[in-house]
N, C-alpha and C. Protein backbone atom coordinates (compact mmCIF):
# COMPACT_ATOMS: atom_id res chain seq x y z
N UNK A 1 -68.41 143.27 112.96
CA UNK A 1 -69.29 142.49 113.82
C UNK A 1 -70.57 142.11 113.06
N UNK A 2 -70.78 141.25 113.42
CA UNK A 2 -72.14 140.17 112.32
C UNK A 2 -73.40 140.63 113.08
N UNK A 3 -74.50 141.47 112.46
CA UNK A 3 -75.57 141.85 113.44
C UNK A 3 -77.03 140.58 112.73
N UNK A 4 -77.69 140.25 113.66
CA UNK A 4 -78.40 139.38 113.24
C UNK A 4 -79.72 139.36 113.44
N UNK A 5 -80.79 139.74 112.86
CA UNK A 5 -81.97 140.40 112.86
C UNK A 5 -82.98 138.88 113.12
N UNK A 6 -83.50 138.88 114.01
CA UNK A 6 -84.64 138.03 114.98
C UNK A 6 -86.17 138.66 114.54
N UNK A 7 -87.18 138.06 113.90
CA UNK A 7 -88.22 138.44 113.51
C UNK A 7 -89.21 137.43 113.81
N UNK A 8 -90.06 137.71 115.31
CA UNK A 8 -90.96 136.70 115.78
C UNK A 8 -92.38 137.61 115.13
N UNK A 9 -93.36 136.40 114.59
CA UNK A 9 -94.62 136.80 114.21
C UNK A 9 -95.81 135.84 114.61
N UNK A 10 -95.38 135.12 115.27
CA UNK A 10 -96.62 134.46 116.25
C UNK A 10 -97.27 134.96 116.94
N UNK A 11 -98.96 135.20 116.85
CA UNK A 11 -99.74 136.18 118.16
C UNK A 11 -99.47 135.63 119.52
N UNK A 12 -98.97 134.39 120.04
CA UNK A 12 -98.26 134.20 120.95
C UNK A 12 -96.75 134.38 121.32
N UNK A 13 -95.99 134.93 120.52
CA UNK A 13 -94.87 136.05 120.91
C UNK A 13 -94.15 134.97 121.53
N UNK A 14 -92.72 135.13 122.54
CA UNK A 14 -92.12 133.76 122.74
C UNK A 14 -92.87 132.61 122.83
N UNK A 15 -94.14 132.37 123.38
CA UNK A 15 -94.79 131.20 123.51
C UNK A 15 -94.94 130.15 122.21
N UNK A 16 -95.07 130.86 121.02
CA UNK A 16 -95.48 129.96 119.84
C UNK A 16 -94.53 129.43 119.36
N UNK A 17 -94.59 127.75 119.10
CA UNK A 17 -93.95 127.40 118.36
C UNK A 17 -92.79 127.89 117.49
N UNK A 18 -93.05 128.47 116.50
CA UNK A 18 -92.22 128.98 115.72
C UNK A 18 -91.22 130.23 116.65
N UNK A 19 -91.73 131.10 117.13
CA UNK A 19 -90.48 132.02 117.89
C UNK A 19 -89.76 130.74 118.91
N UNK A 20 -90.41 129.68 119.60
CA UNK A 20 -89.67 129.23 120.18
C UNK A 20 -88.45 128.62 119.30
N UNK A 21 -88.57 128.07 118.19
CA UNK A 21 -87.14 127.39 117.46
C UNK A 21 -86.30 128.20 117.03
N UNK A 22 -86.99 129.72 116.61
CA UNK A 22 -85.85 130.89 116.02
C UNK A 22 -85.45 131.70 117.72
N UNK A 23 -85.79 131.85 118.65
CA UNK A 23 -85.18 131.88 119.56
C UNK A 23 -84.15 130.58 120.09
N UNK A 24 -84.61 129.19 120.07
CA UNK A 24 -83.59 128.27 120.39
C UNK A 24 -82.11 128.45 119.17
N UNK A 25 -82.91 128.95 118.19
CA UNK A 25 -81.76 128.98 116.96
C UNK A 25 -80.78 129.72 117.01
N UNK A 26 -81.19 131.15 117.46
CA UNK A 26 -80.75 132.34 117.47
C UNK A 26 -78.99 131.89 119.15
N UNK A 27 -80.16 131.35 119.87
CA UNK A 27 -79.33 130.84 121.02
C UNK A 27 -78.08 129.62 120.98
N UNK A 28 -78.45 129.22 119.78
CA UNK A 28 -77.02 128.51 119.51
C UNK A 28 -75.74 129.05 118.81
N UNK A 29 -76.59 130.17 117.83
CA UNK A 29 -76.08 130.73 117.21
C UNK A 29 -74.68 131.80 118.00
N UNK A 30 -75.40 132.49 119.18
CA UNK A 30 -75.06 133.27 120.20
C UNK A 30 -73.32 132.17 120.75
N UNK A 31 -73.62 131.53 120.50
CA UNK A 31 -72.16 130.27 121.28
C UNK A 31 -71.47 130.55 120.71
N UNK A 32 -71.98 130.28 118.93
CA UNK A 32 -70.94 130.20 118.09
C UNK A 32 -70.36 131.23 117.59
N UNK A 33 -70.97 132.33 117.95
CA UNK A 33 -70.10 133.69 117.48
C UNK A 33 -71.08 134.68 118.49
N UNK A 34 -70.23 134.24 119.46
CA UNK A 34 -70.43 135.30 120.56
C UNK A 34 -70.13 136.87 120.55
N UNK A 35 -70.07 137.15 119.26
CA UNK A 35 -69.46 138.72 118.80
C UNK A 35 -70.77 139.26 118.21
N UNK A 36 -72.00 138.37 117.25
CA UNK A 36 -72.78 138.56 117.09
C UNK A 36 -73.61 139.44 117.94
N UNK A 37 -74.44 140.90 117.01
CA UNK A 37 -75.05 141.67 117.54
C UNK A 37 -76.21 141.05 117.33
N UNK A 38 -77.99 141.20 118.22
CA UNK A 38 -78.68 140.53 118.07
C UNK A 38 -79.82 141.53 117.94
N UNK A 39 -80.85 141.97 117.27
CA UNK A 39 -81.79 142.69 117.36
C UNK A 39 -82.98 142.15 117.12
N UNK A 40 -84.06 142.12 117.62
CA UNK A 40 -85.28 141.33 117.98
C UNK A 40 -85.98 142.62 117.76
N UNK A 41 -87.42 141.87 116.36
CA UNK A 41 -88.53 142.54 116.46
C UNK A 41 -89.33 141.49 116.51
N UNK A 42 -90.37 141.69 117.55
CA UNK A 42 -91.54 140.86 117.87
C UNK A 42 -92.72 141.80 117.50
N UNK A 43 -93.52 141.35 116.38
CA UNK A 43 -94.68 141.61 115.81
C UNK A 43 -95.54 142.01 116.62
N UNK A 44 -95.47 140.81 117.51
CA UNK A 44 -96.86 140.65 118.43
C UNK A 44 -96.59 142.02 119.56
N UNK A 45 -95.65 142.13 120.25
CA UNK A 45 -95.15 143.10 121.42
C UNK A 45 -95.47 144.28 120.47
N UNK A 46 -94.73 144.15 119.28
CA UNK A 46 -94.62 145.70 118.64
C UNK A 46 -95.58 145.58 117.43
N UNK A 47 -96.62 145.94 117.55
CA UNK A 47 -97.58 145.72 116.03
C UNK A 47 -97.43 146.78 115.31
N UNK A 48 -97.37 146.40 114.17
CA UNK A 48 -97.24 147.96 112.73
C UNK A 48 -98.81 147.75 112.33
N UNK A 49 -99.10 148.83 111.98
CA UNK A 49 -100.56 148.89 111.73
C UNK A 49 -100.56 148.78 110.17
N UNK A 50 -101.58 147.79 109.09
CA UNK A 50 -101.52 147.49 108.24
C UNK A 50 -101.70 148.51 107.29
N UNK A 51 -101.08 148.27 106.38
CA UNK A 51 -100.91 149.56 105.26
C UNK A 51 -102.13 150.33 104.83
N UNK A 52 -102.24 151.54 104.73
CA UNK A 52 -103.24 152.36 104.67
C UNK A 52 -102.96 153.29 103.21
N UNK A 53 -103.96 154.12 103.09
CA UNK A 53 -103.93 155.46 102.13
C UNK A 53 -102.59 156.32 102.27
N UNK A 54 -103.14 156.48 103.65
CA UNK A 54 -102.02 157.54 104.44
C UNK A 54 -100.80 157.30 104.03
N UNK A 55 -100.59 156.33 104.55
CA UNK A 55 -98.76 155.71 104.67
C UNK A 55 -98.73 155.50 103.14
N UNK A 56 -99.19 155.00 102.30
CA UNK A 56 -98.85 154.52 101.36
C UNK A 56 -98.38 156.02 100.68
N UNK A 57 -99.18 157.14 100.14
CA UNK A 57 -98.94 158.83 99.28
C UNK A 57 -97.60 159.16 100.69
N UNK A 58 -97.75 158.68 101.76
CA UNK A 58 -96.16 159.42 102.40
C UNK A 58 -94.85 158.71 101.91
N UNK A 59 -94.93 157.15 101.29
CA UNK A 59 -93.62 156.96 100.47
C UNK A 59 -93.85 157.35 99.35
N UNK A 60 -94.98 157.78 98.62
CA UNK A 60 -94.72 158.54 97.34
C UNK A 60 -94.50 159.76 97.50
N UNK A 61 -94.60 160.63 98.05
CA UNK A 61 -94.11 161.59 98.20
C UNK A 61 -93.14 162.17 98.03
N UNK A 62 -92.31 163.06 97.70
CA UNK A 62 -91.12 163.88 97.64
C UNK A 62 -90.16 164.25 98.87
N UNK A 63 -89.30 163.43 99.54
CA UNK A 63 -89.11 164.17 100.98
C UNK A 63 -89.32 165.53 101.13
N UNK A 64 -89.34 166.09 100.19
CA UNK A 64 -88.79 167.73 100.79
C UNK A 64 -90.60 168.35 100.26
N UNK A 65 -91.53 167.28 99.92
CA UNK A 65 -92.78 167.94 99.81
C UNK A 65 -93.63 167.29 101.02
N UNK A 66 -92.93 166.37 101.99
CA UNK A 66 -93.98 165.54 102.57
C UNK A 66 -94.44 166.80 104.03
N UNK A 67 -95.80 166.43 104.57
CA UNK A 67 -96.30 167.06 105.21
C UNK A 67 -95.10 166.21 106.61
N UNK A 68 -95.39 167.13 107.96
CA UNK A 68 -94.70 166.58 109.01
C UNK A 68 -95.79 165.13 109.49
N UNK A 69 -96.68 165.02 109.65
CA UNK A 69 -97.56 164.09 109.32
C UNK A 69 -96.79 162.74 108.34
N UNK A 70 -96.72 162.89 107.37
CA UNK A 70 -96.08 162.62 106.39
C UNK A 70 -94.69 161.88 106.34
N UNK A 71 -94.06 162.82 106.84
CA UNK A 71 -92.96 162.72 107.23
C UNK A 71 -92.23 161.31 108.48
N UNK A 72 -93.60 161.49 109.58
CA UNK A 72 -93.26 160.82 110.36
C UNK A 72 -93.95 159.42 110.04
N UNK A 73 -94.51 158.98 108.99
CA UNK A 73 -95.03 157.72 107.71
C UNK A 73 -93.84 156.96 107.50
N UNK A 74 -93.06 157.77 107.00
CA UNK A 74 -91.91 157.79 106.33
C UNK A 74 -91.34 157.19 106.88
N UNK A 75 -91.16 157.92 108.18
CA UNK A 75 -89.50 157.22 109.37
C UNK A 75 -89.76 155.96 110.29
N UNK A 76 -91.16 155.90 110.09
CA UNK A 76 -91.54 154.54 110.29
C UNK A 76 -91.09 153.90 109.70
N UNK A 77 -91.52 154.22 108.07
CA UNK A 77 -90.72 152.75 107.54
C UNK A 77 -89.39 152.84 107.51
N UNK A 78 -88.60 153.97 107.35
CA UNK A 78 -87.09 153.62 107.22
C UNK A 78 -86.49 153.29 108.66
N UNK A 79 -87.06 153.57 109.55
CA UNK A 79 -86.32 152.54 110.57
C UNK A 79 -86.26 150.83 110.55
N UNK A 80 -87.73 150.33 109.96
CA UNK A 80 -87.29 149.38 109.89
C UNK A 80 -86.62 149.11 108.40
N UNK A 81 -86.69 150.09 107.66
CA UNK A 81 -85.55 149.26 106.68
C UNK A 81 -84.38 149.89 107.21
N UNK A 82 -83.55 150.59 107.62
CA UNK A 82 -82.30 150.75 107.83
C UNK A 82 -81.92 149.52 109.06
N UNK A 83 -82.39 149.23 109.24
CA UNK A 83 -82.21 147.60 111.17
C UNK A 83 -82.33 146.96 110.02
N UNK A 84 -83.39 146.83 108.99
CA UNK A 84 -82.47 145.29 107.88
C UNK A 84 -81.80 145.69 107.09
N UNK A 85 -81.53 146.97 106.76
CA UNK A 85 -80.07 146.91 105.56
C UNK A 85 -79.01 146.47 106.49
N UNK A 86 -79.01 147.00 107.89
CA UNK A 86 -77.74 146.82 108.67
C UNK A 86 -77.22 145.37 109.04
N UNK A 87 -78.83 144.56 108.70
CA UNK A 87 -78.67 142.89 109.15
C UNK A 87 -77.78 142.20 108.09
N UNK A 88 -77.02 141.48 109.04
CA UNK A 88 -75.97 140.46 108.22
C UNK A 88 -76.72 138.78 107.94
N UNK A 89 -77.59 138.84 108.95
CA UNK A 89 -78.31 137.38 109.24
C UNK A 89 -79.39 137.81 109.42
N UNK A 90 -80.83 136.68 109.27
CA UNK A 90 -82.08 137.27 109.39
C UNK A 90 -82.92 135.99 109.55
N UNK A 91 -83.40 136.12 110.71
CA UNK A 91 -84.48 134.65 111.63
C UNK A 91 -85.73 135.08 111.50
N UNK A 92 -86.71 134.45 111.15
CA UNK A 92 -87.78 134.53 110.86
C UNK A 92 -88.42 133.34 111.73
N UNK A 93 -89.33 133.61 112.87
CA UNK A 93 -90.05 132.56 113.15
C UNK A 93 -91.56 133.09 112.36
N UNK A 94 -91.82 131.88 112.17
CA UNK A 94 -93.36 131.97 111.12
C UNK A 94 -94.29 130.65 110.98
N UNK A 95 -95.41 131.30 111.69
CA UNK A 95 -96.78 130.16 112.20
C UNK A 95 -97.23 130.36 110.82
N UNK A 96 -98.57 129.39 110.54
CA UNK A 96 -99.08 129.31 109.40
C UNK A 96 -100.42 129.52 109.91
N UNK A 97 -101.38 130.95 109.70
CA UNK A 97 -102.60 130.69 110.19
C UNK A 97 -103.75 130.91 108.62
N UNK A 98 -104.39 129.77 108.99
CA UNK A 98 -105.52 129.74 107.57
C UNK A 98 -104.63 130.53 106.56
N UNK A 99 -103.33 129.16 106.55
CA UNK A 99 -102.77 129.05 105.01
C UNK A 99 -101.80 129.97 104.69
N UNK A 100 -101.71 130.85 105.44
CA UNK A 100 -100.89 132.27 105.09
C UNK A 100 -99.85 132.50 106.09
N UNK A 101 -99.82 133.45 105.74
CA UNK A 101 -98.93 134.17 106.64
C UNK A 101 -99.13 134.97 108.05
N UNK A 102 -98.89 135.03 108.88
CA UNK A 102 -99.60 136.23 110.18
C UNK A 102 -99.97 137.38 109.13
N UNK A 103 -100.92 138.22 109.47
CA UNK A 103 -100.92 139.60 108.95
C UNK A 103 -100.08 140.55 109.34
N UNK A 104 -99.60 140.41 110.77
CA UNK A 104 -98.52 141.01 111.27
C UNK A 104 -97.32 141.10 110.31
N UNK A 105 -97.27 139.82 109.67
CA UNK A 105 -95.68 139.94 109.01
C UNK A 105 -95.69 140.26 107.58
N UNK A 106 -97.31 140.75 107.19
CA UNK A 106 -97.76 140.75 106.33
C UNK A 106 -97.23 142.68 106.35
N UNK A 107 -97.54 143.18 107.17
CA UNK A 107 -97.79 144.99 107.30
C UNK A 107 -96.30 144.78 107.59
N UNK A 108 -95.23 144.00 107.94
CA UNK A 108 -93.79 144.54 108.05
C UNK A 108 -93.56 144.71 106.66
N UNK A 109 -93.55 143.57 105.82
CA UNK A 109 -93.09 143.51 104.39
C UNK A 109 -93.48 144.48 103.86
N UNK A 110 -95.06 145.10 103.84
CA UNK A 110 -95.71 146.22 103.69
C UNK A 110 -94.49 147.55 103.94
N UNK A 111 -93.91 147.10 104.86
CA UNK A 111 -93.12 148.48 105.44
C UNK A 111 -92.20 148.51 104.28
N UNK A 112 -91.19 147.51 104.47
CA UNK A 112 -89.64 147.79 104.14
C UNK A 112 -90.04 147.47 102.20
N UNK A 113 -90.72 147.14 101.86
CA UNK A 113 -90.98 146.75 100.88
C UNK A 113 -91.18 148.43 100.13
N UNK A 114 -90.13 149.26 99.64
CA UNK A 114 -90.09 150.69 99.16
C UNK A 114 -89.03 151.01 98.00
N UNK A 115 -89.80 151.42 96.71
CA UNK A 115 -88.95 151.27 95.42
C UNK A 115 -87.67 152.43 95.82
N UNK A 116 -86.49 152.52 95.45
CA UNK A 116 -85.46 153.36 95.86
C UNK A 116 -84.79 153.38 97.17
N UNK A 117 -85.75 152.44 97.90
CA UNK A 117 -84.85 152.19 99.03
C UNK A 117 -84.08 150.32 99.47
N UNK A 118 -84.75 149.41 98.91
CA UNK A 118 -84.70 148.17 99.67
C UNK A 118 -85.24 147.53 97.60
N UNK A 119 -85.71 148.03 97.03
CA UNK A 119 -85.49 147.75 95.37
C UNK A 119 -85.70 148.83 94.26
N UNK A 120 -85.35 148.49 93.38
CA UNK A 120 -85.77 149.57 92.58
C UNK A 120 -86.00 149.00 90.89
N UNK A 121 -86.88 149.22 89.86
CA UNK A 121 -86.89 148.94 88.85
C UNK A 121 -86.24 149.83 87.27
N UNK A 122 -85.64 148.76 86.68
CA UNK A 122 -84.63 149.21 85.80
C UNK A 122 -85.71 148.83 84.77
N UNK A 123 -84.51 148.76 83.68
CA UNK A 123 -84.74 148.31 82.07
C UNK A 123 -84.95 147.27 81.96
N UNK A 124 -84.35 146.26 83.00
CA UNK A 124 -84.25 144.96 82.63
C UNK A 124 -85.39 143.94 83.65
N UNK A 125 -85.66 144.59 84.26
CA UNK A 125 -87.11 144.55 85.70
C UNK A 125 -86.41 144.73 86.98
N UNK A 126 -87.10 144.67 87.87
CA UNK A 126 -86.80 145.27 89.50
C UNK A 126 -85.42 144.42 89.58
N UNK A 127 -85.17 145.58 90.27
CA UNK A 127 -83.61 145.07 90.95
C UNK A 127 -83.62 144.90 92.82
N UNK A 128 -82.93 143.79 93.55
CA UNK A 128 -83.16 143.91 94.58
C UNK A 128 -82.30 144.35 95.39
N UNK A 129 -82.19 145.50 96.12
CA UNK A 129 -80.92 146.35 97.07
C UNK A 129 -80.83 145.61 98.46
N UNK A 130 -81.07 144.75 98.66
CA UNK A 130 -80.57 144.05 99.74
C UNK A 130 -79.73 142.94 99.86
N UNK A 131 -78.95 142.67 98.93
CA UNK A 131 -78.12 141.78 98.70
C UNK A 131 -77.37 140.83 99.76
N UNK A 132 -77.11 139.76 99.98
CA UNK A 132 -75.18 139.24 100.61
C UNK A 132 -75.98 139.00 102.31
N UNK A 133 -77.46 138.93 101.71
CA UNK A 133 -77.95 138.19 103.56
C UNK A 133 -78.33 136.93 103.39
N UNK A 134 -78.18 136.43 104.72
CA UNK A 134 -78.86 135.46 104.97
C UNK A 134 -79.87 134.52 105.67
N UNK A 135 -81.10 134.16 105.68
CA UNK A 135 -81.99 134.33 106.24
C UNK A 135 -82.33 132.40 106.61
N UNK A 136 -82.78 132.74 107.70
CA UNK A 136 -83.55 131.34 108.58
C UNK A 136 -84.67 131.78 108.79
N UNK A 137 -85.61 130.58 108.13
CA UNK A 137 -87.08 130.42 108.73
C UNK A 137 -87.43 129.50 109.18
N UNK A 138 -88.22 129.97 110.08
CA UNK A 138 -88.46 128.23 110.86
C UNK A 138 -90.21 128.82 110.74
N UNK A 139 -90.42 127.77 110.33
CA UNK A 139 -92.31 127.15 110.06
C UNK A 139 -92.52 126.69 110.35
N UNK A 140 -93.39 126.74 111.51
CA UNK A 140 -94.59 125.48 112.53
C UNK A 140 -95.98 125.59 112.04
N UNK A 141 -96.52 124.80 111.76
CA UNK A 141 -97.62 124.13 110.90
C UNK A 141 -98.51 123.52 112.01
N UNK A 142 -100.01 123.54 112.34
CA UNK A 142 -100.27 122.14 113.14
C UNK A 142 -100.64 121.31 112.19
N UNK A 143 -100.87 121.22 110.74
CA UNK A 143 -100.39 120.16 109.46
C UNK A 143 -99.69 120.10 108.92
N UNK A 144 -99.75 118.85 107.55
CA UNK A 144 -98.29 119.09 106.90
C UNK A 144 -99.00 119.21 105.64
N UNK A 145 -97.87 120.22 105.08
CA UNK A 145 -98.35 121.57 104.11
C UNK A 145 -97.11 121.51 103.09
N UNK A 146 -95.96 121.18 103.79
CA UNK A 146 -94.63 121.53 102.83
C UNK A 146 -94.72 120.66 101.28
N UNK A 147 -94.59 121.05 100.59
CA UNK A 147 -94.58 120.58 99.20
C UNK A 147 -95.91 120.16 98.40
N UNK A 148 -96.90 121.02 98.97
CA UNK A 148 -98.07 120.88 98.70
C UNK A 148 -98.68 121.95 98.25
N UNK A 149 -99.54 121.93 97.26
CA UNK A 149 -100.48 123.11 96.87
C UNK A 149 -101.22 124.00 97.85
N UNK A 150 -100.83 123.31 99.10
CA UNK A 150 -101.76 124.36 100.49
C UNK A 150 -100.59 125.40 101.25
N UNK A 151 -99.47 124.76 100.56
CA UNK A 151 -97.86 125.70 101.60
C UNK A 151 -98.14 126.98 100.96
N UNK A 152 -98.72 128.11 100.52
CA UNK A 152 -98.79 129.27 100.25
C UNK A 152 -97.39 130.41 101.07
N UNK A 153 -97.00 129.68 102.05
CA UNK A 153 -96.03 130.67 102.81
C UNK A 153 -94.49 130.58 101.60
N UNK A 154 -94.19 129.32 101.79
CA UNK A 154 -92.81 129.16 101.29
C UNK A 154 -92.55 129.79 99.90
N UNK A 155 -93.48 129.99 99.42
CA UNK A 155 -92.82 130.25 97.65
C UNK A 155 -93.93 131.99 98.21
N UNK A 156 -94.27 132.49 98.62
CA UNK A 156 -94.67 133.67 98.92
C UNK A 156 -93.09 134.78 99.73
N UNK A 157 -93.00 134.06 100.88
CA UNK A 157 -91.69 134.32 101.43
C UNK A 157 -90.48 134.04 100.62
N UNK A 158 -90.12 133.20 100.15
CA UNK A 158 -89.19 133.93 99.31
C UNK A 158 -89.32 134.25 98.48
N UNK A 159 -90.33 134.60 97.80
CA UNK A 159 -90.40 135.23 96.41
C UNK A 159 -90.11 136.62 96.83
N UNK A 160 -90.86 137.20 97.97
CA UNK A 160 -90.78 138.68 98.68
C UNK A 160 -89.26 138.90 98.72
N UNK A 161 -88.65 138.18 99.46
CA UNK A 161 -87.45 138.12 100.23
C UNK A 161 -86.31 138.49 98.72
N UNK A 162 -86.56 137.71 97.33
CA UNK A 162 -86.16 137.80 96.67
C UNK A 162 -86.12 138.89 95.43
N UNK A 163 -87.28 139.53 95.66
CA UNK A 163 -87.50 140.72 94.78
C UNK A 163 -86.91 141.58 95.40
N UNK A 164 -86.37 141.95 96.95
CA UNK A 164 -85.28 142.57 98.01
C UNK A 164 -83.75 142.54 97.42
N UNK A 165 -83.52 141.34 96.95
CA UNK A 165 -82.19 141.02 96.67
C UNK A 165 -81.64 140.04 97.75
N UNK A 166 -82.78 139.49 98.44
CA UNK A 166 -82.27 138.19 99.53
C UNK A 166 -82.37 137.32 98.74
N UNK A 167 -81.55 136.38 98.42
CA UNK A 167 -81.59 134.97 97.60
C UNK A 167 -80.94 133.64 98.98
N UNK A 168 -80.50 133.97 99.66
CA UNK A 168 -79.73 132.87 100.30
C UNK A 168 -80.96 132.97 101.67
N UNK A 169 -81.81 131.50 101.04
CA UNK A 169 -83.10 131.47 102.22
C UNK A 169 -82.46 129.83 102.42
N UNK A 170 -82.33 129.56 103.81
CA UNK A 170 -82.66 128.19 104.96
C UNK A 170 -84.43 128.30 105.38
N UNK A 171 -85.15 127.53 104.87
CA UNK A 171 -86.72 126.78 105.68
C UNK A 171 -86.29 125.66 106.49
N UNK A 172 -86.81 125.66 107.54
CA UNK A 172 -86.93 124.54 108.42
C UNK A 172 -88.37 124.62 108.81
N UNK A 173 -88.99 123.47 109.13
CA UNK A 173 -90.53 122.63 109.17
C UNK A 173 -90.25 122.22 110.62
N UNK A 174 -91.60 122.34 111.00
CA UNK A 174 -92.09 121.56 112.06
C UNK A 174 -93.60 121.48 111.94
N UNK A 175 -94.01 120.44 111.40
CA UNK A 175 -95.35 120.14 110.86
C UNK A 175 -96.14 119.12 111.67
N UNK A 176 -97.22 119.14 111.57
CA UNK A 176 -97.93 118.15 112.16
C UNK A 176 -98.38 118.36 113.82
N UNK A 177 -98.08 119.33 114.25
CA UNK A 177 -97.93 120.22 115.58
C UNK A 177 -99.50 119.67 116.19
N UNK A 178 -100.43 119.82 115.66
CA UNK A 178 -101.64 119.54 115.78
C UNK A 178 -102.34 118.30 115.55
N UNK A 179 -101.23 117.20 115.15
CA UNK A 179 -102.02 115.99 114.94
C UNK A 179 -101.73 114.80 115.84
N UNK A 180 -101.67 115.50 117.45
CA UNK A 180 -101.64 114.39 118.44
C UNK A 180 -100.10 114.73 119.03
N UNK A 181 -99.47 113.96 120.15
CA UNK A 181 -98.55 114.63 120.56
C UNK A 181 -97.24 113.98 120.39
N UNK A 182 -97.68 112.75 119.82
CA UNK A 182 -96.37 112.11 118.56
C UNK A 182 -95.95 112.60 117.98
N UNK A 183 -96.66 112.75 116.96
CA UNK A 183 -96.21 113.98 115.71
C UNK A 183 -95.57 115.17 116.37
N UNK A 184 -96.09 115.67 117.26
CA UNK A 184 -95.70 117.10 117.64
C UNK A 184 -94.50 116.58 118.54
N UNK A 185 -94.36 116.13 118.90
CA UNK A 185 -92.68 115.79 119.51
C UNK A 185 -91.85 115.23 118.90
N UNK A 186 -92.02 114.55 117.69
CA UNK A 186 -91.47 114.05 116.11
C UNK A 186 -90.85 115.38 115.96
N UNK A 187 -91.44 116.16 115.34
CA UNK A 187 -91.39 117.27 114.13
C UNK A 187 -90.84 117.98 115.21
N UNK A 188 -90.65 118.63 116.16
CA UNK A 188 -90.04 119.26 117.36
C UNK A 188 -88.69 118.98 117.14
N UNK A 189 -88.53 118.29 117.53
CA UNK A 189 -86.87 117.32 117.40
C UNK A 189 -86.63 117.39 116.28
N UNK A 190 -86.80 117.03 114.86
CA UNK A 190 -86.25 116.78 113.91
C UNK A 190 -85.86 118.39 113.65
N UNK A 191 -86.75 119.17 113.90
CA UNK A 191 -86.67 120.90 113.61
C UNK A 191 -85.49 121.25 114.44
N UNK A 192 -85.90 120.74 116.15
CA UNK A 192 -84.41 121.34 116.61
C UNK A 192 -83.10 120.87 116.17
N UNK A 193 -83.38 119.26 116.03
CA UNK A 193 -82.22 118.54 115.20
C UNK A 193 -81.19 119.41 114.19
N UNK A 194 -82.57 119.85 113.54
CA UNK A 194 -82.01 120.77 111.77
C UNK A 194 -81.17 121.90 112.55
N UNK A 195 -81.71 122.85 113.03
CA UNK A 195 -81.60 123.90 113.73
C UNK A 195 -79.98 123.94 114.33
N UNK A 196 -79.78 122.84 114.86
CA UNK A 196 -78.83 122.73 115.58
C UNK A 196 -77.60 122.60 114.47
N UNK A 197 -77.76 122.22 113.34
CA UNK A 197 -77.10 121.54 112.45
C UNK A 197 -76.83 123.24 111.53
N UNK A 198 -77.65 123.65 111.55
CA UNK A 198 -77.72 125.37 110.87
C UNK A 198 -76.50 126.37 111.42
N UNK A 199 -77.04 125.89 112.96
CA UNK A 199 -76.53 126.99 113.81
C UNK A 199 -74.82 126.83 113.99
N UNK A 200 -74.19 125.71 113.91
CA UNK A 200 -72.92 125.14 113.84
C UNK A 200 -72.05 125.61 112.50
């Protein structure tokens, strides 16, 4: 069974743009292989608190030296990396605020991002243990940013995604969100358009 990992990071949670197209996405998807398992983490509902001192010496640590304190650092993050080793598919809705990324989705990567578990470095440089997924992002913009020296998300996100061992990334755009309600019903459509065309 194909399990398919849903990752909303808009501080408006279903409302924003972007979760709305990886939820419409996710929902077409659901037709076409109605066997599909679906697991949803919403940033916003569920916030991880951004990487600290603490958390950081509890993945260096030794399991069998970590304090119980420590310990429970730890199983934070391997829950969420074991829900994405288990993902076969992986939706990303993702707003663009002042250029970046949410910080929210900033402290997940923070999480799963752990040498020996999700990569590890050899002789030849890091290797990525997450191999054979495949991932949808959908990016709502209220400008247009794509192929420009201001898109900081796209070559950030997959560069991350790729030091994992994710190489097979889909972007989809919806830009211009903010420049009147042409544009934003333009770029709407053409996104669900794409979307629809993904999900088939």
């Amino acid at each position: 069974m194909t399990t398919l990992l849903q990752i909303n990071s808009s501080i408006f949670s279903n409302g924003g743009q972007s979760s709305q197209l990886a939820n419409a996405f996710v929902a077409k998807w659901r037709v076409r292989n109605p066997e599909t398992k679906v697991v949803v983490r919403d940033l916003t509902n569920e916030p991880l608190p951004h990487l600290d001192a603490q958390r950081v010496s509890a993945y260096f640590a030794q399991p069998g030296a970590r304090t119980p304190e420590q310990q429970s650092l730890a199983d934070e993050s391997e829950t969420l990396i074991d829900e994405i080793k288990r993902s076969d598919v992986i939706v990303i809705g993702l707003p663009m605020y002042n250029f970046g990324i949410p910080s929210t989705l900033k402290a997940y990567f923070d999480r799963i991002a752990r040498a020996g578990l999700t990569f590890r470095y050899t002789e030849n440089g890091p290797e990525g243990l997450l191999p054979g997924k495949k991932v949808y992002v959908f990016a709502a913009r209220g400008g247009m940013y794509a192929g420009t020296a201001l898109d900081s998300q796209t070559n950030y996100v997959r560069d991350f995604l790729n030091f994992l061992g994710i190489t097979d990334i889909e972007f989809v755009y919806a830009e211009g969100l903010n420049m009147g309600e042409q544009a934003k019903d333009q770029a709407l459509a053409g996104a669900h358009r794409r979307l629809a065309e993904l999900a088939d």
